[in-house]
PDB file of N, CA and C in Angstrom:
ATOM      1  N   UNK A   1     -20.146 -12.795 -32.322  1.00  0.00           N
ATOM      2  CA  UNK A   1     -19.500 -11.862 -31.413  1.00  0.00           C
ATOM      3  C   UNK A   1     -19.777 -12.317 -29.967  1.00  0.00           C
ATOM      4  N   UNK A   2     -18.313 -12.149 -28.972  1.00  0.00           N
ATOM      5  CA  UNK A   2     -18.949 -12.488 -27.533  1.00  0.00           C
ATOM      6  C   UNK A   2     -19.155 -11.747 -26.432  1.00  0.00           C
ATOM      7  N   UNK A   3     -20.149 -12.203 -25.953  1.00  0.00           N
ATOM      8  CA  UNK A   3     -20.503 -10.825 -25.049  1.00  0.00           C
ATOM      9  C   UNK A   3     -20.210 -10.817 -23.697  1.00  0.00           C
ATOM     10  N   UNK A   4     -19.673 -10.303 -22.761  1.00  0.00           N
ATOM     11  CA  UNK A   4     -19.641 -10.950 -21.247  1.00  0.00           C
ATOM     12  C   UNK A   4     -21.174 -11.095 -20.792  1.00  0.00           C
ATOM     13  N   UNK A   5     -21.037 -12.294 -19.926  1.00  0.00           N
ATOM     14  CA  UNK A   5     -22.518 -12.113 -19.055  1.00  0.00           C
ATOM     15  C   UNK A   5     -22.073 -10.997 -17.773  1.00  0.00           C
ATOM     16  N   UNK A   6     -23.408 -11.165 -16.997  1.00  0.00           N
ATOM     17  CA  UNK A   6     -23.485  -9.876 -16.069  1.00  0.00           C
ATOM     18  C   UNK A   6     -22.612 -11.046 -15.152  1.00  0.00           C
ATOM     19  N   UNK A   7     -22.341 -11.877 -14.970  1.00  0.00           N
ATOM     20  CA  UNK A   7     -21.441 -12.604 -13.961  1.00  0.00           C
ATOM     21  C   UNK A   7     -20.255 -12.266 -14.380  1.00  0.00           C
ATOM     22  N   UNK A   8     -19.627 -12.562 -15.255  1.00  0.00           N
ATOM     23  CA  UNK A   8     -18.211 -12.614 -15.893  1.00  0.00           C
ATOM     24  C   UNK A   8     -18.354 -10.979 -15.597  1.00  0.00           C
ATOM     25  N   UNK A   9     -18.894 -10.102 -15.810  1.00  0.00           N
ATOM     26  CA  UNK A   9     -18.510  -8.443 -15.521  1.00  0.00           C
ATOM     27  C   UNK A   9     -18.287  -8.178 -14.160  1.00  0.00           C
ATOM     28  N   UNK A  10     -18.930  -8.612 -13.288  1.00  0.00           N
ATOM     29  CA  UNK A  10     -18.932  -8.592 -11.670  1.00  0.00           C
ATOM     30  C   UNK A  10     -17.719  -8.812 -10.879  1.00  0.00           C
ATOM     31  N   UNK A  11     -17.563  -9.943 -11.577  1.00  0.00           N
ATOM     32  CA  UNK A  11     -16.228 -11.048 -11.428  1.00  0.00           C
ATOM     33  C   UNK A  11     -15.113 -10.139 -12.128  1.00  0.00           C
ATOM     34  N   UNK A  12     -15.128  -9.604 -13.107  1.00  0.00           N
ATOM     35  CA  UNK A  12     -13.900  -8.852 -13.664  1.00  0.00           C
ATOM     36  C   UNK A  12     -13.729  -7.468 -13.026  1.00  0.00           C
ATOM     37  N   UNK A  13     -15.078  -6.664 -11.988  1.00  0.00           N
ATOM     38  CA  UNK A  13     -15.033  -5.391 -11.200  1.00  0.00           C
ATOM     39  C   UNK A  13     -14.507  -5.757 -10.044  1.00  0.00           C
ATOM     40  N   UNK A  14     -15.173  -7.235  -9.338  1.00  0.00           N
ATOM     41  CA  UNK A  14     -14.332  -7.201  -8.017  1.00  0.00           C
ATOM     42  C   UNK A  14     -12.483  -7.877  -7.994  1.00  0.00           C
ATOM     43  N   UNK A  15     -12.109  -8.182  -9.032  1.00  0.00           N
ATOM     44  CA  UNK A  15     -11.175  -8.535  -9.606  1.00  0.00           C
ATOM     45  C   UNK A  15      -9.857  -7.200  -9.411  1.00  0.00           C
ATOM     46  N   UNK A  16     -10.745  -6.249 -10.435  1.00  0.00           N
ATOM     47  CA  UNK A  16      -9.995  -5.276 -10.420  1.00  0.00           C
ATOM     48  C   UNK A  16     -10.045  -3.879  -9.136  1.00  0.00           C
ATOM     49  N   UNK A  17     -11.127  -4.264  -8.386  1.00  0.00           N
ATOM     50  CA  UNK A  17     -11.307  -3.986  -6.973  1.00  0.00           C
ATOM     51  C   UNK A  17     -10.602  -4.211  -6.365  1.00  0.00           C
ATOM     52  N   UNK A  18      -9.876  -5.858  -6.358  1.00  0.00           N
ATOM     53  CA  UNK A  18      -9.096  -6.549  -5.119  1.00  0.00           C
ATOM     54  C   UNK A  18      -7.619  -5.911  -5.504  1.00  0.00           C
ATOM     55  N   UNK A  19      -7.602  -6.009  -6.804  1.00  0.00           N
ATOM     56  CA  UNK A  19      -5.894  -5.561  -7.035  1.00  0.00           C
ATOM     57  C   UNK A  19      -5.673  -3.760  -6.884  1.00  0.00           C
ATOM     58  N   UNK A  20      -6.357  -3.025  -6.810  1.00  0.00           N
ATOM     59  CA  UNK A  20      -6.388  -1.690  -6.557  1.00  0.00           C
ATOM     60  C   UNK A  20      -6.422  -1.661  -5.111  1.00  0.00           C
ATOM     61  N   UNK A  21      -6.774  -2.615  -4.102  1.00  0.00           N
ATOM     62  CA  UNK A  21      -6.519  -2.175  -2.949  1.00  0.00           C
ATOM     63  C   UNK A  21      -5.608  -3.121  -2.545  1.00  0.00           C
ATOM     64  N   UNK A  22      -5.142  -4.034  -3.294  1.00  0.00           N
ATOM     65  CA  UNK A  22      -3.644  -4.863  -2.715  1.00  0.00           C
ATOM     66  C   UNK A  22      -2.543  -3.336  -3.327  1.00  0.00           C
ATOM     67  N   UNK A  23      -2.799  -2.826  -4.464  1.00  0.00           N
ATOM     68  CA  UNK A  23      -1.974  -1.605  -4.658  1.00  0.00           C
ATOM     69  C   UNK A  23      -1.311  -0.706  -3.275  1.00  0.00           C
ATOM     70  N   UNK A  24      -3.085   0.106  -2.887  1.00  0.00           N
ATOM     71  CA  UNK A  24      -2.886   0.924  -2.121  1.00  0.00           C
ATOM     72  C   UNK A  24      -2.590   0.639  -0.974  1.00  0.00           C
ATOM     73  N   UNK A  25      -2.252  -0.979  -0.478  1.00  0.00           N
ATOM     74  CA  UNK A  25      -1.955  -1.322   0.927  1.00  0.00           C
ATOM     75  C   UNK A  25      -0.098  -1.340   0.560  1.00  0.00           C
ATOM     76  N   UNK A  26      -0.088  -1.757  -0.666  1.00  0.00           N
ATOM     77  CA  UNK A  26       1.301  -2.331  -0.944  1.00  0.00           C
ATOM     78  C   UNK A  26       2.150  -1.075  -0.711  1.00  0.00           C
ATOM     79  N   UNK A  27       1.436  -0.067  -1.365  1.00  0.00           N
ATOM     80  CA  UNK A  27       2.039   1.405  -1.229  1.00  0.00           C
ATOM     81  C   UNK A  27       2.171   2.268   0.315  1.00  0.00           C
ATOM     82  N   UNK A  28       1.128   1.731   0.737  1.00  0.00           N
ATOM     83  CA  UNK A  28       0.921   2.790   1.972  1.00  0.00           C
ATOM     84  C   UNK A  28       2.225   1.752   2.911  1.00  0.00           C
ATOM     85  N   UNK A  29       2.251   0.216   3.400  1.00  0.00           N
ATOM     86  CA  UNK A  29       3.210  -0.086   3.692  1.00  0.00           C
ATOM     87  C   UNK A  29       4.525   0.328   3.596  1.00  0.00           C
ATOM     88  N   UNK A  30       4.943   0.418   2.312  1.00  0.00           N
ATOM     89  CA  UNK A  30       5.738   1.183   1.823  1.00  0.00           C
ATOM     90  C   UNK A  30       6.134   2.731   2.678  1.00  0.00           C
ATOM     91  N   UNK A  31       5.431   3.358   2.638  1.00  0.00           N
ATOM     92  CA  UNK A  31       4.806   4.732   3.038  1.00  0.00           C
ATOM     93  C   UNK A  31       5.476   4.795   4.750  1.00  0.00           C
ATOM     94  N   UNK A  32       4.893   3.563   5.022  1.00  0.00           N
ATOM     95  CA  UNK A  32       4.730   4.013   7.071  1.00  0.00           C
ATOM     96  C   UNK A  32       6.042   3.204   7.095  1.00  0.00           C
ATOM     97  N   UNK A  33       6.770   2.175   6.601  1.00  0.00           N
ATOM     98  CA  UNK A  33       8.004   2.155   6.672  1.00  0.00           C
ATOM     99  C   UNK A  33       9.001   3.064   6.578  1.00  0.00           C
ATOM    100  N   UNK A  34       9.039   3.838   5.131  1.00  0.00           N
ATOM    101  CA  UNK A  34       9.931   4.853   5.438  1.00  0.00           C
ATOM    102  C   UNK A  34       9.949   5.592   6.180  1.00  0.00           C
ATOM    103  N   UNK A  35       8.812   6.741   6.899  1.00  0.00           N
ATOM    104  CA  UNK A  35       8.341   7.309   7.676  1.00  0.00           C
ATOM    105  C   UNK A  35       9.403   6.522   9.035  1.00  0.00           C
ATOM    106  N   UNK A  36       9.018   5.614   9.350  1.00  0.00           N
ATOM    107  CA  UNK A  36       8.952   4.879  10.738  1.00  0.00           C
ATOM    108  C   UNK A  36      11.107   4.922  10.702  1.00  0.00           C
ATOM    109  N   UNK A  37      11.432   4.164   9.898  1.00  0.00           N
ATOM    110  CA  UNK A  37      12.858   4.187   9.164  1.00  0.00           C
ATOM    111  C   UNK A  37      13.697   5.736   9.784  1.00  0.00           C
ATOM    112  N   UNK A  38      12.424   6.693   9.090  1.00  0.00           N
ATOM    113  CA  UNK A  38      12.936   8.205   9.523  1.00  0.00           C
ATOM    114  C   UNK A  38      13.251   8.506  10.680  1.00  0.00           C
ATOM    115  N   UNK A  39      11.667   8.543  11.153  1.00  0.00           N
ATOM    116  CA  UNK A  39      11.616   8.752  12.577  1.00  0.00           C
ATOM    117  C   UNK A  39      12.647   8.025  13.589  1.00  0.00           C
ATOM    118  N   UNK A  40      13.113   6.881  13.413  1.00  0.00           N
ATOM    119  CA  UNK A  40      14.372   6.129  14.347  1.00  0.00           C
ATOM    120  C   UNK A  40      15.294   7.042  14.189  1.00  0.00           C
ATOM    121  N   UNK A  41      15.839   7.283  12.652  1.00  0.00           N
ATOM    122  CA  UNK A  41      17.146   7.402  12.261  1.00  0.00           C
ATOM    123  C   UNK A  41      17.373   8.670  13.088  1.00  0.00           C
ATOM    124  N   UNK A  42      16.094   9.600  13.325  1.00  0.00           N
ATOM    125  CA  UNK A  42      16.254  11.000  14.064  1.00  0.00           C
ATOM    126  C   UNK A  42      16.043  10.843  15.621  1.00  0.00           C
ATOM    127  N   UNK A  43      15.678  10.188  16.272  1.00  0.00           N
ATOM    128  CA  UNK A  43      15.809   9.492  16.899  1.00  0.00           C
ATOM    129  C   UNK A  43      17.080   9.480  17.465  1.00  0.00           C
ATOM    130  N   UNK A  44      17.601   8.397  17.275  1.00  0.00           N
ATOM    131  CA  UNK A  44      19.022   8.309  17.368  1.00  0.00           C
ATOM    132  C   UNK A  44      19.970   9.514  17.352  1.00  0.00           C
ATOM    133  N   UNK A  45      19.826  10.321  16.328  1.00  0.00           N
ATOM    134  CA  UNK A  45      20.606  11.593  16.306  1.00  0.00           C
ATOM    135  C   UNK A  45      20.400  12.371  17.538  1.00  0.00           C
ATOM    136  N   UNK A  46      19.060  12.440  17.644  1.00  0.00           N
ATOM    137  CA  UNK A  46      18.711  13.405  18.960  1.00  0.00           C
ATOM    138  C   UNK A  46      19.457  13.088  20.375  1.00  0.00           C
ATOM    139  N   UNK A  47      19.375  11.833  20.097  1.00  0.00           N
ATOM    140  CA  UNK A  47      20.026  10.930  21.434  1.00  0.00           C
ATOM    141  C   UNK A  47      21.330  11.032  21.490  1.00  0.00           C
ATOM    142  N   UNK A  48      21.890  10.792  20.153  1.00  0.00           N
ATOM    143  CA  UNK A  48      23.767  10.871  20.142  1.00  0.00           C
ATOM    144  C   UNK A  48      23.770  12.082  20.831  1.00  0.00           C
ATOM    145  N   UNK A  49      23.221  13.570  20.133  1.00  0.00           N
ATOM    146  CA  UNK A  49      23.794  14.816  20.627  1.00  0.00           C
ATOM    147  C   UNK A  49      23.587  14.937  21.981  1.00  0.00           C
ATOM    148  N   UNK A  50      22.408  14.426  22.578  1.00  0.00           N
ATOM    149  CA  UNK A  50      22.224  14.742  23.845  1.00  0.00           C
ATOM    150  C   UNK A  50      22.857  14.963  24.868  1.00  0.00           C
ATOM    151  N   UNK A  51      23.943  13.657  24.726  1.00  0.00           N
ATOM    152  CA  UNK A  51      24.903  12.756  25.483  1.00  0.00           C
ATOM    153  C   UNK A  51      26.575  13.293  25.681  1.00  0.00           C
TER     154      UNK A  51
END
């Protein structure tokens, strides 16, 4: 039977460390784009009516 060593476990936590916060960057990007997307699009509206 094989067992991980305490290296190979470390290596497989910061592993799954790195990809949980490439997640939450991938997402939050995501996030402040649309937001930002919004905020123009209203933006603009405010400005058309102004005028």
């Amino acid at each position: 039977m094989w067992f991980a060593s305490n290296k190979e476990v470390r290596l497989m936590v910061e592993i799954q460390t790195l990809i949980a916060t490439i997640y939450i960057l991938y997402y939050s990007l995501i996030g402040v784009t649309i937001i930002a997307i919004a905020l123009i699009i209203a933006l603009a509206v405010i400005l058309g009516k102004s005028e």
